[in-house]
PDB file of N, CA and C in Angstrom:
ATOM      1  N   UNK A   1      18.866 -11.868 -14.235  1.00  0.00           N
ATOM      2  CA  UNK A   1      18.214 -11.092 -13.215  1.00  0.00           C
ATOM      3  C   UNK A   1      16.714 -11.124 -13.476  1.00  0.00           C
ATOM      4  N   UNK A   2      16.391 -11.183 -12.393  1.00  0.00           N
ATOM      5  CA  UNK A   2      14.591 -11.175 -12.665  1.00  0.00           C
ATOM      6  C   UNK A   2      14.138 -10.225 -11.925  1.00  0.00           C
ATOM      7  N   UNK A   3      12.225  -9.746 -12.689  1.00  0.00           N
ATOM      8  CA  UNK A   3      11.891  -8.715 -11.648  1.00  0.00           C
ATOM      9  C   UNK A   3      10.628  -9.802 -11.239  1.00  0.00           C
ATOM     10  N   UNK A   4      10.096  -8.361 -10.444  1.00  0.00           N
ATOM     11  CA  UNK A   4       8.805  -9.576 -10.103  1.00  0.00           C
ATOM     12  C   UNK A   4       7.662  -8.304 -10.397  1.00  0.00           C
ATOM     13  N   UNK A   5       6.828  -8.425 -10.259  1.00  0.00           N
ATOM     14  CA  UNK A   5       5.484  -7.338 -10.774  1.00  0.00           C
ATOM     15  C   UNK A   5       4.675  -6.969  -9.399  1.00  0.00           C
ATOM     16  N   UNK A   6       4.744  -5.746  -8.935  1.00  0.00           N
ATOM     17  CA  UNK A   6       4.281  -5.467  -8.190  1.00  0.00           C
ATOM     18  C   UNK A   6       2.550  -4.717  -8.423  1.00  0.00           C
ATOM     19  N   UNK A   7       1.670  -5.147  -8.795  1.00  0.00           N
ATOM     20  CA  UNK A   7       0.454  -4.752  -9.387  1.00  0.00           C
ATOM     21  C   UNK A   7      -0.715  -4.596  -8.654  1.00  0.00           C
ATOM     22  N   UNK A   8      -0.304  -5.378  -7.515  1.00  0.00           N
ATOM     23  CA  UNK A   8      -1.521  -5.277  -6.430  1.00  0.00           C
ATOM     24  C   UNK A   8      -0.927  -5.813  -5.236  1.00  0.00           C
ATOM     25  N   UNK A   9      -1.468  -5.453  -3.987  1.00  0.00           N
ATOM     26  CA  UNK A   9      -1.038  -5.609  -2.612  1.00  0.00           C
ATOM     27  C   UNK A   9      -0.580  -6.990  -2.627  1.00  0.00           C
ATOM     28  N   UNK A  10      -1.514  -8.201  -3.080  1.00  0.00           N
ATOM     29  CA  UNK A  10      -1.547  -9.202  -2.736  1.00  0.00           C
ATOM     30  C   UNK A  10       0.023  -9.071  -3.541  1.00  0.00           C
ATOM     31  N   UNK A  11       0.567  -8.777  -4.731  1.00  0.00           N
ATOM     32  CA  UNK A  11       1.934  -9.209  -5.259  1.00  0.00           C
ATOM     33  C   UNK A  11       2.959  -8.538  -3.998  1.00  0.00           C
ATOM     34  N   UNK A  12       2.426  -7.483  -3.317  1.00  0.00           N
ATOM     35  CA  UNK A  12       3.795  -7.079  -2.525  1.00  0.00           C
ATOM     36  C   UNK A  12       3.699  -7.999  -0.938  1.00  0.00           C
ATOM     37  N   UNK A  13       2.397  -8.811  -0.700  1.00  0.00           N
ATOM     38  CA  UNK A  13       2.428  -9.852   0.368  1.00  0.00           C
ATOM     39  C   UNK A  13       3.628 -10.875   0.086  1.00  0.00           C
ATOM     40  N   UNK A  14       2.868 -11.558  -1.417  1.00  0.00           N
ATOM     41  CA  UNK A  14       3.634 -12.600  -1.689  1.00  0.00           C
ATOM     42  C   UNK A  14       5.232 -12.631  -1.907  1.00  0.00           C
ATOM     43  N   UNK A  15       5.681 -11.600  -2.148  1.00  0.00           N
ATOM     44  CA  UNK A  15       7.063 -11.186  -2.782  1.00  0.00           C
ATOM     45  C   UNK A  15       7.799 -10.285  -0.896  1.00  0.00           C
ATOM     46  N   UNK A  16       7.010 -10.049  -0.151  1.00  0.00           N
ATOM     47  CA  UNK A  16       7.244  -9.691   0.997  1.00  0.00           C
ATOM     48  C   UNK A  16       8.036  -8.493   1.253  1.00  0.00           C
ATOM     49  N   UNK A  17       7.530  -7.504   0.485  1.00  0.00           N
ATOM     50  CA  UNK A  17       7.604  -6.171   0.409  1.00  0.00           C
ATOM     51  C   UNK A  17       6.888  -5.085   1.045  1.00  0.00           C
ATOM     52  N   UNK A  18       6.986  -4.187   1.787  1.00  0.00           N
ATOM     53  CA  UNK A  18       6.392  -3.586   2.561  1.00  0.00           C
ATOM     54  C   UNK A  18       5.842  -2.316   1.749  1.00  0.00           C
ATOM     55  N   UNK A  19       4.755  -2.056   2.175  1.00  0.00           N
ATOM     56  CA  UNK A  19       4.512  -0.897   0.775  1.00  0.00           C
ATOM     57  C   UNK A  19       4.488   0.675   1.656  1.00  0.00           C
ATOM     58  N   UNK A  20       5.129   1.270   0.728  1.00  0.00           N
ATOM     59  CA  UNK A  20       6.011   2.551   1.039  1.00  0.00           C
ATOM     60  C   UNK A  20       4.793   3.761   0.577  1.00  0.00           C
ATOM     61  N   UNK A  21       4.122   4.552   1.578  1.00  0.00           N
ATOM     62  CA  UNK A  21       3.251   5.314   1.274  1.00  0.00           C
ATOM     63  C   UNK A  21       3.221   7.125   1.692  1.00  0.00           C
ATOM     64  N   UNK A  22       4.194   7.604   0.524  1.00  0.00           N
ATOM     65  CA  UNK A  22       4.006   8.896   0.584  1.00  0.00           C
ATOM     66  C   UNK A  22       3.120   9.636   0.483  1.00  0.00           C
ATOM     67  N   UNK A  23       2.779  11.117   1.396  1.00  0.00           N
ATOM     68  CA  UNK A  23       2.181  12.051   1.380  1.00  0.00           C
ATOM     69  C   UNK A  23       2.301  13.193   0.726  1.00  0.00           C
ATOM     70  N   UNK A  24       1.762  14.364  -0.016  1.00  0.00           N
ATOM     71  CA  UNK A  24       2.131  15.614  -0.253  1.00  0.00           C
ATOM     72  C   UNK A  24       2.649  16.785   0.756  1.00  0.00           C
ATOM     73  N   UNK A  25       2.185  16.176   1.920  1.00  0.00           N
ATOM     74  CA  UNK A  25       2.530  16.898   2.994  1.00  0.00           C
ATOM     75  C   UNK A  25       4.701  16.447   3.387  1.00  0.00           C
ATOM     76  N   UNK A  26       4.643  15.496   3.644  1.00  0.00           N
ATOM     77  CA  UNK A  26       6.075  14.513   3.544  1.00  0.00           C
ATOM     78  C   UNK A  26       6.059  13.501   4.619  1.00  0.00           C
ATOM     79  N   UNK A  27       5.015  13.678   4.902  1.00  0.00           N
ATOM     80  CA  UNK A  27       4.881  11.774   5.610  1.00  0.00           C
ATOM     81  C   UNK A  27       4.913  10.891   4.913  1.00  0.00           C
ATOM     82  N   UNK A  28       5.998   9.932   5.677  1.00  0.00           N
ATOM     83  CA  UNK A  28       5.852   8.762   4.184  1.00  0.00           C
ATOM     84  C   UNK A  28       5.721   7.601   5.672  1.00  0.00           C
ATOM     85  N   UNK A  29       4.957   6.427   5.355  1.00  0.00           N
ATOM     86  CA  UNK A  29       4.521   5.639   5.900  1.00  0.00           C
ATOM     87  C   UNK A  29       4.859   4.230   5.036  1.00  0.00           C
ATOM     88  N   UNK A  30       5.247   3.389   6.181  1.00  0.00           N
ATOM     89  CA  UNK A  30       5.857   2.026   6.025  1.00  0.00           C
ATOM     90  C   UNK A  30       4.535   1.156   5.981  1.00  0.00           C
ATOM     91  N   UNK A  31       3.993   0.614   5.023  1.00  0.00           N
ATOM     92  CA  UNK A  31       2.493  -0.531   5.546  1.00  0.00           C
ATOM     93  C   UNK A  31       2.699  -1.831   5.672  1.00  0.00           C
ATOM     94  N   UNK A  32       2.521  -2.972   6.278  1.00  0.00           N
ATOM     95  CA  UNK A  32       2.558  -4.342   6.071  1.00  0.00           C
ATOM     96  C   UNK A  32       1.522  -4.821   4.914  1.00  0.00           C
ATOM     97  N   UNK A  33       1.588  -5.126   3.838  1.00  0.00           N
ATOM     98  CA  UNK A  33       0.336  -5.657   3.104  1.00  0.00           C
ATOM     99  C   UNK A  33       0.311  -6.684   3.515  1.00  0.00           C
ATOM    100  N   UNK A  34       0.208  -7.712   4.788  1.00  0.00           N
ATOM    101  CA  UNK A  34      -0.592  -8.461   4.604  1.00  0.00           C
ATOM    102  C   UNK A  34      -1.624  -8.344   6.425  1.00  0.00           C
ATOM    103  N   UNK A  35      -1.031  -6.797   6.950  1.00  0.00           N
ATOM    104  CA  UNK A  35      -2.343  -6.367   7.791  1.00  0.00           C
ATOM    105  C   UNK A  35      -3.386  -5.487   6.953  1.00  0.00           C
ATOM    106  N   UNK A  36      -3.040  -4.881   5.661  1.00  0.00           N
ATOM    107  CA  UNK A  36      -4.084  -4.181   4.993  1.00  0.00           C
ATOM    108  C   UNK A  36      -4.712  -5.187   4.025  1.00  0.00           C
ATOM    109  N   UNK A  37      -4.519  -6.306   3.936  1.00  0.00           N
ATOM    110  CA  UNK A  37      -5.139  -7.570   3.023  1.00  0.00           C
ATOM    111  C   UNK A  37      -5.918  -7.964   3.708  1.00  0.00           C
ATOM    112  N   UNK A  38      -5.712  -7.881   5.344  1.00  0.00           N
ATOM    113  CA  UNK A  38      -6.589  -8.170   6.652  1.00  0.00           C
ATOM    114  C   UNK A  38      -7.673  -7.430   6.516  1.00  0.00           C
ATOM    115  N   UNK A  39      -7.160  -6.062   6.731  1.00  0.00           N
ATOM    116  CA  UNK A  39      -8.602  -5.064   6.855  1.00  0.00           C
ATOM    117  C   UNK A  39      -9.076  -5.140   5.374  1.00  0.00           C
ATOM    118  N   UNK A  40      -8.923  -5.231   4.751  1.00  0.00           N
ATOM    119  CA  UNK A  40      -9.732  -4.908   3.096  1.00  0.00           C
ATOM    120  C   UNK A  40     -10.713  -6.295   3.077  1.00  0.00           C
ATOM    121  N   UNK A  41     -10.430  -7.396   3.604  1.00  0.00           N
ATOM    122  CA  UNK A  41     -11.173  -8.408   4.206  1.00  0.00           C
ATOM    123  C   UNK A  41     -11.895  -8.563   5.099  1.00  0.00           C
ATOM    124  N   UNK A  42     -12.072  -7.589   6.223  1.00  0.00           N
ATOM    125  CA  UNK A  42     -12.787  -8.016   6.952  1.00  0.00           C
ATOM    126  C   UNK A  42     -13.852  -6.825   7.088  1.00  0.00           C
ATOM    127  N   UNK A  43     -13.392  -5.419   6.042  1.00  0.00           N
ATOM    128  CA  UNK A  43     -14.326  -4.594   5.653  1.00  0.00           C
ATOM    129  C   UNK A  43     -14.924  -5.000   4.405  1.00  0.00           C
ATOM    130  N   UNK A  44     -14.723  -5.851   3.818  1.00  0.00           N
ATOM    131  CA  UNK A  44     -15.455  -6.462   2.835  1.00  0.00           C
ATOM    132  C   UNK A  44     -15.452  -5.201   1.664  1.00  0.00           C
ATOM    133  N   UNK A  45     -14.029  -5.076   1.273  1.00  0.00           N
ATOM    134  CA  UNK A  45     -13.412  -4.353   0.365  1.00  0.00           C
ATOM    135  C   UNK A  45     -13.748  -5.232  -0.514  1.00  0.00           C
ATOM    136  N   UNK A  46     -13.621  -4.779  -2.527  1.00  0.00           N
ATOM    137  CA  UNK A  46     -13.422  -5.846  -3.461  1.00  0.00           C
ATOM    138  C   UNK A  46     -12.152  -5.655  -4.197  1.00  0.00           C
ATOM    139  N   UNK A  47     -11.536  -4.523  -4.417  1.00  0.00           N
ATOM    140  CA  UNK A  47     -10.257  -4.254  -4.441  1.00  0.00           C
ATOM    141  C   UNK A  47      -8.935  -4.159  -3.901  1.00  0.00           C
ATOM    142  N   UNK A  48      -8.059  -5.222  -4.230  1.00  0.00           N
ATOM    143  CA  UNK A  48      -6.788  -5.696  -4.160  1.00  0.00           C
ATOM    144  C   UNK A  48      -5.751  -4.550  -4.651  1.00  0.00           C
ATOM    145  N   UNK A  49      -6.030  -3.892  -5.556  1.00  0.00           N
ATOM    146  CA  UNK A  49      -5.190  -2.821  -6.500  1.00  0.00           C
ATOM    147  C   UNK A  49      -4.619  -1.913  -6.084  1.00  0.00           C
ATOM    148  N   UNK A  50      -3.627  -1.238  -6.536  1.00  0.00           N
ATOM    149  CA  UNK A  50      -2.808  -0.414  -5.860  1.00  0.00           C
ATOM    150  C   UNK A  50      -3.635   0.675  -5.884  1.00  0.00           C
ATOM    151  N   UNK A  51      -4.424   1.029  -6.980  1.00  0.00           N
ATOM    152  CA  UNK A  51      -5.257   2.310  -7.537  1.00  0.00           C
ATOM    153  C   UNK A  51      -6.683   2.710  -6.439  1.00  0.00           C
ATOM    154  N   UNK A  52      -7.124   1.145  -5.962  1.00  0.00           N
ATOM    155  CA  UNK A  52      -7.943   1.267  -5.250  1.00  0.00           C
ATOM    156  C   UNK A  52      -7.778   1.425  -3.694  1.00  0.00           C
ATOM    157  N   UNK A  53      -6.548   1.185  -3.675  1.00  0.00           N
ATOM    158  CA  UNK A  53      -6.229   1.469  -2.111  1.00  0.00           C
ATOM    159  C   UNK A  53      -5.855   2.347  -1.923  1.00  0.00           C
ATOM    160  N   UNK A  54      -5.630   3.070  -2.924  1.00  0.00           N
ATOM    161  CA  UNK A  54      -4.977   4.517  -3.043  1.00  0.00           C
ATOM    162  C   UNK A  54      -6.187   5.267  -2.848  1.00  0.00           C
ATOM    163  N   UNK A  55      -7.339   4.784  -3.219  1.00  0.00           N
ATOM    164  CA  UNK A  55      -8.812   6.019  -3.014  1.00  0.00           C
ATOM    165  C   UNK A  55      -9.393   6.204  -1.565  1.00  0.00           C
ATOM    166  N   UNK A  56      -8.785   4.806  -0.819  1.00  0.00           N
ATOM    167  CA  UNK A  56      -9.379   4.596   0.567  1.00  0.00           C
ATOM    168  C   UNK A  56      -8.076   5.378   1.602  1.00  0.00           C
ATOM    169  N   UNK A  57      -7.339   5.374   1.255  1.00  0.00           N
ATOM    170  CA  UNK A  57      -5.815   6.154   2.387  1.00  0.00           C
ATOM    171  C   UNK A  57      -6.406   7.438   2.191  1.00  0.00           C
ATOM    172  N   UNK A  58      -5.613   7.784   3.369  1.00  0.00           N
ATOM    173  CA  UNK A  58      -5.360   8.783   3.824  1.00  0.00           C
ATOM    174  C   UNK A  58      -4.322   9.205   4.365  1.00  0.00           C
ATOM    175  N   UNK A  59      -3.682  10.322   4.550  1.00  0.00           N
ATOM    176  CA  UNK A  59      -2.321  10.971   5.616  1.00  0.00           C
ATOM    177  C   UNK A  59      -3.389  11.163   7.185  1.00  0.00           C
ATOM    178  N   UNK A  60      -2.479  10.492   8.284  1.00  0.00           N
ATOM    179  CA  UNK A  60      -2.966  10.589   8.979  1.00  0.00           C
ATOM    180  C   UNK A  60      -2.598  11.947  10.005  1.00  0.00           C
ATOM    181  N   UNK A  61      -1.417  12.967   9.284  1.00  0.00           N
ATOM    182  CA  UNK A  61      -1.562  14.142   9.327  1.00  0.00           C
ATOM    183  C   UNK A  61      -2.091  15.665   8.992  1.00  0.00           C
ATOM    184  N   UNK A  62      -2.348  15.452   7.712  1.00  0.00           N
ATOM    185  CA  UNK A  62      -3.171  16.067   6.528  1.00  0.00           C
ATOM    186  C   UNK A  62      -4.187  15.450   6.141  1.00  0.00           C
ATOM    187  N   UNK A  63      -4.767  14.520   6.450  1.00  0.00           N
ATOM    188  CA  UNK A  63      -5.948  13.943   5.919  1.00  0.00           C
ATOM    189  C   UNK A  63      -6.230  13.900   4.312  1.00  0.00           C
ATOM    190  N   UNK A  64      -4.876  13.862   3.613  1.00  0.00           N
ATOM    191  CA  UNK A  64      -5.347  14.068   1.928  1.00  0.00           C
ATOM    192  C   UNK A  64      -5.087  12.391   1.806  1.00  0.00           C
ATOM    193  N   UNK A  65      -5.163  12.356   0.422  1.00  0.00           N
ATOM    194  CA  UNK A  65      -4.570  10.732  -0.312  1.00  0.00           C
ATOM    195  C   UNK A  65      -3.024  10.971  -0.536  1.00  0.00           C
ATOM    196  N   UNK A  66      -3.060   9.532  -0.712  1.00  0.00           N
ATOM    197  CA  UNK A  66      -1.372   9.492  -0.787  1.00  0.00           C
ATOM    198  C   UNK A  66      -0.871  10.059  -2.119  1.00  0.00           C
ATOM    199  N   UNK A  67       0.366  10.968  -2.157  1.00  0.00           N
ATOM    200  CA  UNK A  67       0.797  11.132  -3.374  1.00  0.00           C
ATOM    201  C   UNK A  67       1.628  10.210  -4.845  1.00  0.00           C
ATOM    202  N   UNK A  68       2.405   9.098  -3.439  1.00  0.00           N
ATOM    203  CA  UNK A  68       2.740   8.122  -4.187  1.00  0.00           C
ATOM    204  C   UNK A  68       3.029   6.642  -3.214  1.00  0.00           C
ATOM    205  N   UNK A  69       2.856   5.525  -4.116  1.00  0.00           N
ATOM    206  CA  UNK A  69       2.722   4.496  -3.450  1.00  0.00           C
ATOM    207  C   UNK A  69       3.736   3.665  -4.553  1.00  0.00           C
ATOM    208  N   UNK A  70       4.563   3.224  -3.368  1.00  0.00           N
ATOM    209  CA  UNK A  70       5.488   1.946  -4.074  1.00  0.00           C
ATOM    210  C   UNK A  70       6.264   1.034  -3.112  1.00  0.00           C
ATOM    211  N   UNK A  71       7.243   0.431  -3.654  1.00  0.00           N
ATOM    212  CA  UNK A  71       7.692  -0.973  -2.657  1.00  0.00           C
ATOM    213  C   UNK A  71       8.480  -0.058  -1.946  1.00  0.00           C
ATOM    214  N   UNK A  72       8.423  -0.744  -0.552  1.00  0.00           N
ATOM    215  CA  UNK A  72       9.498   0.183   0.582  1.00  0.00           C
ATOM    216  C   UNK A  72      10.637  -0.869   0.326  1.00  0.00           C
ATOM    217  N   UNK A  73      11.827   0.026   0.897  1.00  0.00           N
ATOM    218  CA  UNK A  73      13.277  -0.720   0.987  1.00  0.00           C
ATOM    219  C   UNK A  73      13.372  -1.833   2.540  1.00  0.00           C
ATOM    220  N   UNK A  74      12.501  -1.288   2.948  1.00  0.00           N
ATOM    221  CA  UNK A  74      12.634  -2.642   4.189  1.00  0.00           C
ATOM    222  C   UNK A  74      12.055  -3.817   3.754  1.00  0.00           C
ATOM    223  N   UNK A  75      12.497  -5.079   4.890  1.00  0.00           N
ATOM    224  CA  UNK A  75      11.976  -6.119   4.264  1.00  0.00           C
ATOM    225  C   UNK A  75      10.941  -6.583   5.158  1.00  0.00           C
TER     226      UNK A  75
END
């Protein structure tokens, strides 16, 4: 069995994982990483990282940061 390393957006593009983005509030949001690989590119982001995309989100109900970020179960 193998895993694969999910460490930065670009690993959940390539591996084609949708990244799963909970709120404290309980919105949890489905993302495509490779439309947020789009925008982090064409805002001329320099961070790929999970840590750093985590400083730029937001809940688009609560307006806080996400509480947790990991691979969603869809494909």
């Amino acid at each position: 069995m193998s895993s694969k390393r999910l460490d930065s957006l670009a690993d959940y593009a390539r591996h084609h994982y949708k990244l799963r983005v909970g709120c404290q509030c309980g919105r949890v949001a489905m993302l495509d990483p490779h439309t947020l690989l789009s925008q982090i590119m064409e805002r001329g982001w320099t961070s790929y990282s999970l840590e750093g995309l985590a400083m730029r989100l937001r809940c688009q109900r609560c307006g806080a940061r996400p509480k947790r970020i990991g691979p969603g179960l869809e494909g």
